[in-house]
C-alpha atoms as a PDB file:
ATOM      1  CA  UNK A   1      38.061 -49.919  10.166  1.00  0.00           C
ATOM      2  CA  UNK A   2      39.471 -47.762   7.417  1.00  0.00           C
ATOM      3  CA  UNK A   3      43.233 -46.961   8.900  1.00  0.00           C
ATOM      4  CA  UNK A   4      46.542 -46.330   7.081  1.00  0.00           C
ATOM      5  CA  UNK A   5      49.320 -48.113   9.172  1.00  0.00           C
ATOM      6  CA  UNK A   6      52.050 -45.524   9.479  1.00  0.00           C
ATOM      7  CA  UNK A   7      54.415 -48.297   7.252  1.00  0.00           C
ATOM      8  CA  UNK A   8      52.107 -48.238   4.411  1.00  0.00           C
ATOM      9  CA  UNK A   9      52.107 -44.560   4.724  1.00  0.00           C
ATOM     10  CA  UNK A  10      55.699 -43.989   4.355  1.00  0.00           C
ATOM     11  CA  UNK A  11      55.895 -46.489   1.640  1.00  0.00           C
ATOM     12  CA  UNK A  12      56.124 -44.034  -0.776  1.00  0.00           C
ATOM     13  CA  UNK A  13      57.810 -41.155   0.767  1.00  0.00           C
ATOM     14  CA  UNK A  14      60.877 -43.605   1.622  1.00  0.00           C
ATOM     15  CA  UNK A  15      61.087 -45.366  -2.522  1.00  0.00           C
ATOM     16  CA  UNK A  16      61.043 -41.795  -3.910  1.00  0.00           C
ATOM     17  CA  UNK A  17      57.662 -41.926  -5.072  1.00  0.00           C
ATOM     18  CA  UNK A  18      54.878 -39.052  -4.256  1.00  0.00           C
ATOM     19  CA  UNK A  19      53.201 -39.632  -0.389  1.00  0.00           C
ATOM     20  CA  UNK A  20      49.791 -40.284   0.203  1.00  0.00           C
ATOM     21  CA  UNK A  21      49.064 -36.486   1.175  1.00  0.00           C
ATOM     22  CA  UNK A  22      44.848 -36.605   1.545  1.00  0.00           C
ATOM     23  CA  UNK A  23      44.908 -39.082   4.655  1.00  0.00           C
ATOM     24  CA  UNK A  24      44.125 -37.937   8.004  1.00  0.00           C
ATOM     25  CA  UNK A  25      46.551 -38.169  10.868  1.00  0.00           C
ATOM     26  CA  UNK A  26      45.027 -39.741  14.171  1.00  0.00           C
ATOM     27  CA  UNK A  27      46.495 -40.596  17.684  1.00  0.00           C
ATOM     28  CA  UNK A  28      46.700 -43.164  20.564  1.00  0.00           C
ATOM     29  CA  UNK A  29      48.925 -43.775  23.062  1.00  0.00           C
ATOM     30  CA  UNK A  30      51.345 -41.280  21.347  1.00  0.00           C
ATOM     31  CA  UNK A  31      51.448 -43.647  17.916  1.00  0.00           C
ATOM     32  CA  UNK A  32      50.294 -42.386  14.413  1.00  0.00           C
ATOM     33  CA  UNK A  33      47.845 -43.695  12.444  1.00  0.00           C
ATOM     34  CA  UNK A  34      45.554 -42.496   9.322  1.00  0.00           C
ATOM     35  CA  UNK A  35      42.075 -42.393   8.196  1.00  0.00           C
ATOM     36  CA  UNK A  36      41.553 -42.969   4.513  1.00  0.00           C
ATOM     37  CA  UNK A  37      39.930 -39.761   3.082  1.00  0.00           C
ATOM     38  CA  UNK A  38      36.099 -39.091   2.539  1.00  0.00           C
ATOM     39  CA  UNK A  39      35.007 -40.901   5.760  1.00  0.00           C
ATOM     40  CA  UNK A  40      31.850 -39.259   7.209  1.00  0.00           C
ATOM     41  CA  UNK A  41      30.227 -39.184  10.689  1.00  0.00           C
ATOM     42  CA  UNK A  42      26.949 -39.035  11.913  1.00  0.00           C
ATOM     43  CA  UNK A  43      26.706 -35.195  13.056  1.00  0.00           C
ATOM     44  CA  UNK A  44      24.527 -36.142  15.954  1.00  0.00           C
ATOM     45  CA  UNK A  45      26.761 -38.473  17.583  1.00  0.00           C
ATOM     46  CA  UNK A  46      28.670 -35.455  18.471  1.00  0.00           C
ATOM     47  CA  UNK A  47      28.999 -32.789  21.150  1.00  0.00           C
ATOM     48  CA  UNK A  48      32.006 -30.354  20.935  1.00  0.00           C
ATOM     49  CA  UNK A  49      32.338 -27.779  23.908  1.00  0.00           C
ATOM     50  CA  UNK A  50      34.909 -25.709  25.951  1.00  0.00           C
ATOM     51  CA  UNK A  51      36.848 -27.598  28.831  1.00  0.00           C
ATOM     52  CA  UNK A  52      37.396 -24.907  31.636  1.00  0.00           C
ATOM     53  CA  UNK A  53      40.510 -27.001  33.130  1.00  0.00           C
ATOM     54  CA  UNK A  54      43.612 -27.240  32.114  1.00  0.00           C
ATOM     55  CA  UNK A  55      43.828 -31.232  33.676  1.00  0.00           C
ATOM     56  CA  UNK A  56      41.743 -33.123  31.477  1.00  0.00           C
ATOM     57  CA  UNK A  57      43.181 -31.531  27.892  1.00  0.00           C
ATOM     58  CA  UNK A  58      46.338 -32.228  29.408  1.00  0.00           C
ATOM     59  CA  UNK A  59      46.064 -35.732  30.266  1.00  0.00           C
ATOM     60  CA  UNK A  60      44.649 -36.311  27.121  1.00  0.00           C
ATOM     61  CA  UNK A  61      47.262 -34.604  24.733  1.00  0.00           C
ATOM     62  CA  UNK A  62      49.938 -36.014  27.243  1.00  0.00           C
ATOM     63  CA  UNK A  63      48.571 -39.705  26.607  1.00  0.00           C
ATOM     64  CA  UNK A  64      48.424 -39.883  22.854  1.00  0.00           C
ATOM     65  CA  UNK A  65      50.311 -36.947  21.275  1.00  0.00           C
ATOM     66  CA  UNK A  66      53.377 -38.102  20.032  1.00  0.00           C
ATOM     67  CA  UNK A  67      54.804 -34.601  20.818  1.00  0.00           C
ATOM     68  CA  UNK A  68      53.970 -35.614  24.813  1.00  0.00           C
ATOM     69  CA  UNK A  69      54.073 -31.780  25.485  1.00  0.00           C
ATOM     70  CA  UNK A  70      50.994 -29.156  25.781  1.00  0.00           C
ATOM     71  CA  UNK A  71      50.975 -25.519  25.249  1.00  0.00           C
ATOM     72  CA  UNK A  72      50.117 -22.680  26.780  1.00  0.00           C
ATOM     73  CA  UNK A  73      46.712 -22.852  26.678  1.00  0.00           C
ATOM     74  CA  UNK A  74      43.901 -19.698  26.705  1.00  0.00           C
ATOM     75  CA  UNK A  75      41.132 -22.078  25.224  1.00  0.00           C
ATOM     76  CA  UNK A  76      40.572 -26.145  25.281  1.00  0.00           C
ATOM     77  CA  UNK A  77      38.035 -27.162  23.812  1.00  0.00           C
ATOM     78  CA  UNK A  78      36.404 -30.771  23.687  1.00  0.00           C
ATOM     79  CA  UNK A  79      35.101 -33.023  20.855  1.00  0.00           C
ATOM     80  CA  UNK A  80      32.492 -35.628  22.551  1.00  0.00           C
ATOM     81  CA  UNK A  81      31.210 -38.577  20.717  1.00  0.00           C
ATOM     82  CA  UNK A  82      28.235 -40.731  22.980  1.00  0.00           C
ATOM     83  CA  UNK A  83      29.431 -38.749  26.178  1.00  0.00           C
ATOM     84  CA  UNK A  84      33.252 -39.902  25.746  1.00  0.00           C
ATOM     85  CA  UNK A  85      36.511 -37.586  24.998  1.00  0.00           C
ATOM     86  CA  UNK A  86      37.300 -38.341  21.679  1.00  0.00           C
ATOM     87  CA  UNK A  87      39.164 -35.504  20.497  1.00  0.00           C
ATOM     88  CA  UNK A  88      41.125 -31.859  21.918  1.00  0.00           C
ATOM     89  CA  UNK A  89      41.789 -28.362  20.311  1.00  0.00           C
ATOM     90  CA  UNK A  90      44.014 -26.537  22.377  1.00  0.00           C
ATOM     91  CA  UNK A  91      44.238 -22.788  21.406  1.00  0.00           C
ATOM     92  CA  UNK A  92      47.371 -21.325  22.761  1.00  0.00           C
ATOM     93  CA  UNK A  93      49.109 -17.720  23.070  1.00  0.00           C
ATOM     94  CA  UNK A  94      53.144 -17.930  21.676  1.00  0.00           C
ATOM     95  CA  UNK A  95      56.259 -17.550  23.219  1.00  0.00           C
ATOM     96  CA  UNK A  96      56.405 -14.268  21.110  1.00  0.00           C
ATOM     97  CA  UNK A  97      53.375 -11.970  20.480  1.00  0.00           C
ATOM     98  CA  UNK A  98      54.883 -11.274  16.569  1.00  0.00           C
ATOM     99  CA  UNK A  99      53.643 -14.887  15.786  1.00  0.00           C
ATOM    100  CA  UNK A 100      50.249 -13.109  15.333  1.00  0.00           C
ATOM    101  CA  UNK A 101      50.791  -9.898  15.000  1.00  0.00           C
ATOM    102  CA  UNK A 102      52.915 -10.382  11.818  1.00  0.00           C
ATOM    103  CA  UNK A 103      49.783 -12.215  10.563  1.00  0.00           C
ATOM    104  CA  UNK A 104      46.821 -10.122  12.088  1.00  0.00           C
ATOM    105  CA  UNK A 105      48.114  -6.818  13.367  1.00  0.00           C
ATOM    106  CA  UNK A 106      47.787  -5.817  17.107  1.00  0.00           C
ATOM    107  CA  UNK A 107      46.417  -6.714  19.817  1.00  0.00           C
ATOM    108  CA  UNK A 108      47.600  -9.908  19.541  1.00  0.00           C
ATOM    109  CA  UNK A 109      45.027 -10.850  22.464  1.00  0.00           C
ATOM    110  CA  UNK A 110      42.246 -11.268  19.725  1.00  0.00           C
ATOM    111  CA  UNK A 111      44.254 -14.189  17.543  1.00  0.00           C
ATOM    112  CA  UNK A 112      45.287 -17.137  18.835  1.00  0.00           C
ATOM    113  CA  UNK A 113      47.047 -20.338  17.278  1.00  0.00           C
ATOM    114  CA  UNK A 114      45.849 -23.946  17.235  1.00  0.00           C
ATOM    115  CA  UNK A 115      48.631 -25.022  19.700  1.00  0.00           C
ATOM    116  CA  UNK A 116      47.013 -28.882  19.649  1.00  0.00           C
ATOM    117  CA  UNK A 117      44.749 -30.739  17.468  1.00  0.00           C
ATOM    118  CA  UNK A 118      44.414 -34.056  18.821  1.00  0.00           C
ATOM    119  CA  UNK A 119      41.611 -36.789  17.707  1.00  0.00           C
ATOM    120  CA  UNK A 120      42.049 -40.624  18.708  1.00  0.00           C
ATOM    121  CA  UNK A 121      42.337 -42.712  16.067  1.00  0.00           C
ATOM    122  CA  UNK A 122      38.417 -44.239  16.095  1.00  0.00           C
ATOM    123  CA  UNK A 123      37.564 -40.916  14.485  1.00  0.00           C
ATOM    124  CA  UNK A 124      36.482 -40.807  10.890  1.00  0.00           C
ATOM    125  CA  UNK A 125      38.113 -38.289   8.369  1.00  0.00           C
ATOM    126  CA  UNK A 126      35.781 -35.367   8.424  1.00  0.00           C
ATOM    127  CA  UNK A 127      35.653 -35.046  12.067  1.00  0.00           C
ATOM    128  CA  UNK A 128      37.994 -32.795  12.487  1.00  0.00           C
ATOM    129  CA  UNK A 129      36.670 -30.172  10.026  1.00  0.00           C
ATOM    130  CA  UNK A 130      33.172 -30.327  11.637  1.00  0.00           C
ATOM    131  CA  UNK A 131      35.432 -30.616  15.185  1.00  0.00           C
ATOM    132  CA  UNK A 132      37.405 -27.251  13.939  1.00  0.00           C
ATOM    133  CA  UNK A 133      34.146 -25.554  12.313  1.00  0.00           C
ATOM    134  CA  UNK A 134      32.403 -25.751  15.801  1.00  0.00           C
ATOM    135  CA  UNK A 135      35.104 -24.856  18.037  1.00  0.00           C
ATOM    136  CA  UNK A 136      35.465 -21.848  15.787  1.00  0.00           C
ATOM    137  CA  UNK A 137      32.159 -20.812  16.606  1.00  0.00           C
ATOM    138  CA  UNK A 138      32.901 -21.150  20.202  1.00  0.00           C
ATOM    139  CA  UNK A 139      36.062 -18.943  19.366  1.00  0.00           C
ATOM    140  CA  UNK A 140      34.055 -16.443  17.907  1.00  0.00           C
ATOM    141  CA  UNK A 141      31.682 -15.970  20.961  1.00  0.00           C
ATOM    142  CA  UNK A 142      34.595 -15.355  22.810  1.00  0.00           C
ATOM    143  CA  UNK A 143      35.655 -12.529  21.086  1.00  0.00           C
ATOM    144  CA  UNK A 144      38.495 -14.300  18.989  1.00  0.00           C
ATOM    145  CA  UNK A 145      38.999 -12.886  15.218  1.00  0.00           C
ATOM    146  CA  UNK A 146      41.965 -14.934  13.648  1.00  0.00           C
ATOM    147  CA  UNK A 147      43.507 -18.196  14.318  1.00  0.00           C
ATOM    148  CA  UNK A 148      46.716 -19.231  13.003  1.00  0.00           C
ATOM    149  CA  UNK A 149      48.646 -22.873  12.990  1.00  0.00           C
ATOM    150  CA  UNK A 150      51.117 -24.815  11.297  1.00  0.00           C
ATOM    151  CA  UNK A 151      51.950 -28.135  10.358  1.00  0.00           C
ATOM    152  CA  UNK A 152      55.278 -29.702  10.551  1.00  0.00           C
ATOM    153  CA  UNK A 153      56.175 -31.899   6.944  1.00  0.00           C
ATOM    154  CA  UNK A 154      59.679 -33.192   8.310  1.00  0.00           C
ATOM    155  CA  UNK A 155      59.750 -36.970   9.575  1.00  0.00           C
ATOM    156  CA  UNK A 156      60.899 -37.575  12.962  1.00  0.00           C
ATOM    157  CA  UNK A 157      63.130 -40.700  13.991  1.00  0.00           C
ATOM    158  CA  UNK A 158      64.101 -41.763  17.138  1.00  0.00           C
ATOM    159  CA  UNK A 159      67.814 -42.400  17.752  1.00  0.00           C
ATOM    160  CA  UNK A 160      67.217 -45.870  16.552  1.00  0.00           C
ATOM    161  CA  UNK A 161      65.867 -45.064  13.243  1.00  0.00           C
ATOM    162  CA  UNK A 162      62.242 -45.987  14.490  1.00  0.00           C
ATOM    163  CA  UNK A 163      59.586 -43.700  12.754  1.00  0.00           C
ATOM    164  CA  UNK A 164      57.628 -42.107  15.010  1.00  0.00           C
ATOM    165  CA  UNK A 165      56.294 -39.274  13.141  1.00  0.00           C
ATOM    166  CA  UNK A 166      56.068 -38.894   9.254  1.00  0.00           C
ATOM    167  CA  UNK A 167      54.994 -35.022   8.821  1.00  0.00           C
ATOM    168  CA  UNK A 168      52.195 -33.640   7.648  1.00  0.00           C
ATOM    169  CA  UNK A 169      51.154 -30.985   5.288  1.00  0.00           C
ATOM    170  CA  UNK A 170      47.728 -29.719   6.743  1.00  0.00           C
ATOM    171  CA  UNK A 171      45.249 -31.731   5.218  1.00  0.00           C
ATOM    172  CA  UNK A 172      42.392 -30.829   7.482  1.00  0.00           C
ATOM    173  CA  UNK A 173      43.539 -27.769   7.858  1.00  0.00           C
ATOM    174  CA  UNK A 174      43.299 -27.067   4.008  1.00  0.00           C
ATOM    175  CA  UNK A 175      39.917 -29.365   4.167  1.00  0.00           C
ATOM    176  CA  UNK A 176      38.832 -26.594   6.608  1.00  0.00           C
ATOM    177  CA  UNK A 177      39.871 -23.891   3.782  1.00  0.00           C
ATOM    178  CA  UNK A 178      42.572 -22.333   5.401  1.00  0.00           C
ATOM    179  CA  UNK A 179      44.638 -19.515   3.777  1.00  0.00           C
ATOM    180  CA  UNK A 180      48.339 -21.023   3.038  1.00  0.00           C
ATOM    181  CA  UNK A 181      51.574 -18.244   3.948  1.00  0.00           C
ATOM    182  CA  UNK A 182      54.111 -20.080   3.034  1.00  0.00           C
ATOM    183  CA  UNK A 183      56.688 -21.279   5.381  1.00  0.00           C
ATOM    184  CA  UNK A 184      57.665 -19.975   9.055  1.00  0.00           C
ATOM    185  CA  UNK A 185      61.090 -19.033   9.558  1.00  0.00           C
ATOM    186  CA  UNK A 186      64.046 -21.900   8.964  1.00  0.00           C
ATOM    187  CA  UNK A 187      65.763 -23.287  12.325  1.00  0.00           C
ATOM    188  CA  UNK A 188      67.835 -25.770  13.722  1.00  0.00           C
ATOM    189  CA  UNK A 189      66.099 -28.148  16.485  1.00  0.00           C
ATOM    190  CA  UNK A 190      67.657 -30.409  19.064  1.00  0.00           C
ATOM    191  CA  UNK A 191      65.910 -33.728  18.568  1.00  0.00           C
ATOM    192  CA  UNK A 192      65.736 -36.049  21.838  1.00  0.00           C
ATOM    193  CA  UNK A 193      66.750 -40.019  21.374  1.00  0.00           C
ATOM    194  CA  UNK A 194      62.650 -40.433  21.423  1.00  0.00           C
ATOM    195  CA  UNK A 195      62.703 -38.888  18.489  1.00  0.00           C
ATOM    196  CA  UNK A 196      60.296 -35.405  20.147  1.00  0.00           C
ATOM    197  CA  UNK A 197      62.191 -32.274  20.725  1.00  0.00           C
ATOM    198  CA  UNK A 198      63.712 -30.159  23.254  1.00  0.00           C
ATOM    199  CA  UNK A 199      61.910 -26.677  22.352  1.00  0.00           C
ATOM    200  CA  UNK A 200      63.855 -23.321  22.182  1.00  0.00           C
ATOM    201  CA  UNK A 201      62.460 -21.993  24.664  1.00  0.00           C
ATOM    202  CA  UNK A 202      62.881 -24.984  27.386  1.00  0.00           C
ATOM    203  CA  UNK A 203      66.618 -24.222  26.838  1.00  0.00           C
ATOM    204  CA  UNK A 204      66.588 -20.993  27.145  1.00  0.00           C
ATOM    205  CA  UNK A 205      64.629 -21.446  30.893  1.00  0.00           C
ATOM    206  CA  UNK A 206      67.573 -23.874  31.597  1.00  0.00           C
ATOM    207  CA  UNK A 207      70.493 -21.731  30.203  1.00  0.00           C
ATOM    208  CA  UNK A 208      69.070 -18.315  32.001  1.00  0.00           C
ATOM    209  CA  UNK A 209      67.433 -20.137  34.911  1.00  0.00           C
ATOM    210  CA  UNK A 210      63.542 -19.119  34.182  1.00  0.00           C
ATOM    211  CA  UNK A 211      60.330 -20.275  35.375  1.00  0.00           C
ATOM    212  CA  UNK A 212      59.887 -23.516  34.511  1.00  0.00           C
ATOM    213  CA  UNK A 213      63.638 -24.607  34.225  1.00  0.00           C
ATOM    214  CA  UNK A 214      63.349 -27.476  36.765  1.00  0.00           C
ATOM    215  CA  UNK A 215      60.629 -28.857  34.293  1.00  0.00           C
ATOM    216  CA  UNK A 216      62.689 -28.839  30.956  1.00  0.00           C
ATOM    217  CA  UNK A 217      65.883 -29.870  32.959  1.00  0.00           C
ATOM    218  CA  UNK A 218      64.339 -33.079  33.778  1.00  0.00           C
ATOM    219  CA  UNK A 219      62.919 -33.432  30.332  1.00  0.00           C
ATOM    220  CA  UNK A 220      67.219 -34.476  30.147  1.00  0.00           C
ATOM    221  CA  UNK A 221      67.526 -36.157  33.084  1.00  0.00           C
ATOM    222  CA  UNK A 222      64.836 -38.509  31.538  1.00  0.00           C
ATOM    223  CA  UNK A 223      66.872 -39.036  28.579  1.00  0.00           C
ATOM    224  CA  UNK A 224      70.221 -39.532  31.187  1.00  0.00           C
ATOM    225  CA  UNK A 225      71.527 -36.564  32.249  1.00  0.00           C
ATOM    226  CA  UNK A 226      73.068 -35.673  35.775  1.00  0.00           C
ATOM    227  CA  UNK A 227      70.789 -34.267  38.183  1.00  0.00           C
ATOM    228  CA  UNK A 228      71.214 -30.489  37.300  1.00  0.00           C
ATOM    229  CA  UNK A 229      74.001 -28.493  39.949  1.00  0.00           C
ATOM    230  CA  UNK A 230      76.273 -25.088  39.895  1.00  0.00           C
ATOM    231  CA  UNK A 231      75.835 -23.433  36.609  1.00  0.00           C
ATOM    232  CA  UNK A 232      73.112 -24.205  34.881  1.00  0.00           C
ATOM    233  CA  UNK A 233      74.652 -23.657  31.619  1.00  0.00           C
ATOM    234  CA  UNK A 234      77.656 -25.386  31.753  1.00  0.00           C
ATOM    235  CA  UNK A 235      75.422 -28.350  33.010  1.00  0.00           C
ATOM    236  CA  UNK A 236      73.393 -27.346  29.672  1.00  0.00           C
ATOM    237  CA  UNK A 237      76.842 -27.505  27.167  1.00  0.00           C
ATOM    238  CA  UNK A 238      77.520 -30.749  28.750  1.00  0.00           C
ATOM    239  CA  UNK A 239      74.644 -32.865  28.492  1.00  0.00           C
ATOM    240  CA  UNK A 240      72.809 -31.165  25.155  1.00  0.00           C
ATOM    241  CA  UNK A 241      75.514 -32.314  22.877  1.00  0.00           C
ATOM    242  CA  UNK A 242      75.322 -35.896  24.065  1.00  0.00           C
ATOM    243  CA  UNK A 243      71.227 -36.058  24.522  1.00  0.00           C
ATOM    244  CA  UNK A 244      70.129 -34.073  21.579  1.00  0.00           C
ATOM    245  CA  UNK A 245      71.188 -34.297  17.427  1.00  0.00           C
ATOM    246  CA  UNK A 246      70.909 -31.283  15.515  1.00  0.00           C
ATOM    247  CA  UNK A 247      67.710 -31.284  12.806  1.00  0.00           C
ATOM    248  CA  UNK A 248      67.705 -28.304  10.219  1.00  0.00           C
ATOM    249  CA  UNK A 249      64.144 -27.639   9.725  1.00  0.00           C
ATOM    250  CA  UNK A 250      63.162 -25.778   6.298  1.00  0.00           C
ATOM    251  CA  UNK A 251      60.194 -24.433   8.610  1.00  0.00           C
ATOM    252  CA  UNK A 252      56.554 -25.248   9.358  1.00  0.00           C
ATOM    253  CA  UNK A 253      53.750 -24.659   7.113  1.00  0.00           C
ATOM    254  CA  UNK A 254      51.548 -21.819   8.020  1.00  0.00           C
ATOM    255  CA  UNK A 255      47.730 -21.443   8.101  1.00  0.00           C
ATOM    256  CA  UNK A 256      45.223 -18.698   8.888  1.00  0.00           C
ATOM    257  CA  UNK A 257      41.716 -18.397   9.041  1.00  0.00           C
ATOM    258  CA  UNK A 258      39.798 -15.247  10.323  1.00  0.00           C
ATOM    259  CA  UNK A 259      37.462 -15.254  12.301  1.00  0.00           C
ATOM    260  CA  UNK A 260      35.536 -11.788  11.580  1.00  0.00           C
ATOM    261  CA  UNK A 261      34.999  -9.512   8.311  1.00  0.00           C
ATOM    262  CA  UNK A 262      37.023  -7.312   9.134  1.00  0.00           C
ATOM    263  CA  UNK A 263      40.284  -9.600   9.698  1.00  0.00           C
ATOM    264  CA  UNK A 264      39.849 -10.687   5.726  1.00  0.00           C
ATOM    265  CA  UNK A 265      42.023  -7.853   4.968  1.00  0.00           C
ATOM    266  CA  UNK A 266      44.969  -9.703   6.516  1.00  0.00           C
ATOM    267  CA  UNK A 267      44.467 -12.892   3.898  1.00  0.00           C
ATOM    268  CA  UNK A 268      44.838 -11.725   0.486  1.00  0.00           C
ATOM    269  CA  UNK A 269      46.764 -12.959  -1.815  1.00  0.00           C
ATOM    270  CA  UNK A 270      46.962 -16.857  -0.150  1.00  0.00           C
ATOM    271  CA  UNK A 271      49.912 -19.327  -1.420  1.00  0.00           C
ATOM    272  CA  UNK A 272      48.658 -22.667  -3.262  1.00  0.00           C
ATOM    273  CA  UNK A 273      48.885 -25.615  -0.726  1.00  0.00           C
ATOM    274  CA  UNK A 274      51.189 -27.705  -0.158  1.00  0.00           C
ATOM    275  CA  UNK A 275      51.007 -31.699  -1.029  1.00  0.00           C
ATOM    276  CA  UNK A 276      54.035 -33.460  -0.399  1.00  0.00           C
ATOM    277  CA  UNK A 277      56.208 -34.483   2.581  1.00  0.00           C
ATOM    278  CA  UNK A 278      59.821 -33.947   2.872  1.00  0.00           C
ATOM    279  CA  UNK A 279      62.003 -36.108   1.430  1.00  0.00           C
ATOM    280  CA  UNK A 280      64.409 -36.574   4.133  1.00  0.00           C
ATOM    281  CA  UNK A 281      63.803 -38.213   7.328  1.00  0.00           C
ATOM    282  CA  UNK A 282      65.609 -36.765  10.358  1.00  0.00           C
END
C-alpha cells in the first residue's frame, strides 16, 4: 500500500530541508498517516451521502481523529466504499457568526465551514476531492452557497516530545481548487499533555459556568485535575497552568469555495497557496 509513515514525513521538516507538502493526510485510531500523491480510485466503488445522526459521525471522528473532538455539526455527510464507512465531512456553524460573514456577507445561515474531514487511512489520494466534490453537491441542494475551512501547518507534540500531528497546508483542499485568504487571526492555545488542545471556548464554559462546562471540565480531570468544586474559575487558574503549555499559533490557513454564482463576488483576488509546514514544532 502506498503510505508515508508520519517519521519519513517529518524527515525533512525536522533537518531543515523543504517537507513533502503534496501527500495526503489519512487517519486511524487517532494516528497520522499519508498517501503518496496521484493515487486514483475506482469511482464506482463509492457511495457518498448525508448521515441524519449525529452518533455515527461522531463515533467515527471520535475513533480516529487525532483532534478526538467533533463540532457543531448542521450537516454530516458519509463517504461509503463496498457498503462500509470509510470516510466523514462534518459541516459545522462557528462559535462566532463573523467567521463567515467576514468571508461571505450575511446571513451567515447559507455558509458553513468544513468543521471535519476525516478519511481512514485505506483511502487512496484523490478520494477526498471526489469525497468533497460530491458532498458539495449535496450542500448545494440544501440551499448552502459558500463553504469555508482551514488547515492548521503547526506540529503538535505531546508533553513527551511524541509527534502526534505534523500540520498540514491544505493539499486537498487546494487539489479541490479552493480560493487561499491568507491566514486567520494569530492566538495563543493551551496544548493538553496529549498533545490536542483545550479550545477557547471550552474555557470560557468553565470560567463563566456555560452549557457544556461539566464536559470541558472533565476534558482536565482526564489529564489530572481535581474533581471541579466552589468557583469554577479559581478551580480553572489552578489546574490550567499545570495541565496545559502555552502554543503561539501564527494562525490557520484559510479556504473558500462558493457554492453559487452569485457568491463569486466574495473570492476575488485569491492569495497563492501555501507549500510548506512550520518550522517549529510545539
Amino acid at each position: 500500500m502506498s503510505r508515508v509513515e508520519l517519521g519519513q514525513l517529518l524527515l525533512p521538516l525536522l533537518d531543515g530541508t523543504p517537507p513533502v507538502h503534496r501527500a495526503c493526510q489519512r487517519w486511524r485510531h487517532g494516528r497520522a498517516t499519508y498517501r503518496v500523491p496521484d493515487e486514483v480510485i475506482v469511482p464506482s466503488h463509492y457511495e457518498v451521502a448525508a448521515i441524519d445522526d449525529d452518533a455515527t459521525a461522531k463515533a467515527f471522528v471520535l475513533a480516529h481523529h487525532y483532534s478526538s473532538s467533533f463540532p457543531s455539526a448542521r450537516f454530516r455527510i458519509g463517504l461509503y466504499r463496498r457498503g462500509a464507512l470509510v470516510g466523514i465531512a462534518v459541516f459545522s456553524h462557528p462559535v462566532q457568526d463573523r467567521v463567515l460573514t467576514r468571508v461571505f456577507g450575511p446571513p451567515a445561515t447559507a455558509a458553513v465551514e468544513l468543521g471535519r474531514l476525516t478519511l481512514l487511512d485505506s483511502e487512496k489520494s484523490n478520494a477526498e476531492t471526489f469525497f468533497l466534490g460530491r458532498a458539495f453537491d449535496i450542500l448545494r441542494r440544501e440551499g448552502i452557497r459558500g463553504v469555508l475551512s482551514f488547515s492548521d501547518p503547526v506540529p503538535r507534540t505531546t508533553a513527551d516530545g511524541t509527534i502526534i500531528f505534523p500540520g498540514h497546508v491544505g493539499t486537498c483542499l487546494q487539489a479541490h481548487n479552493a480560493t487561499y485568504l491568507g491566514r486567520a487571526t494569530p492566538r495563543t492555545l493551551r496544548v493538553l499533555p496529549n498533545g490536542t488542545v483545550l479550545s477557547d471556548r471550552a474555557i470560557v464554559k468553565i470560567r463563566s459556568e456555560e452549557k457544556g462546562w461539566r464536559y470541558a471540565s472533565a476534558i482536565l480531570e482526564r489529564h489530572g485535575a481535581e474533581h471541579p468544586s466552589g468557583d469554577l474559575s479559581v478551580w480553572l487558574d489552578r489546574w490550567l497552568p499545570r495541565l496545559t503549555r502555552p502554543l503561539r499559533h501564527a494562525g490557520n490557513h484559510r479556504y473558500a469555495w462558493a457554492l453559487h454564482r452569485s457568491y463569486r463576488r466574495f473570492l476575488v483576488g485569491g492569495r497563492p497557496y501555501p507549500k510548506q509546514l512550520e518550522r517549529s514544532i510545539a
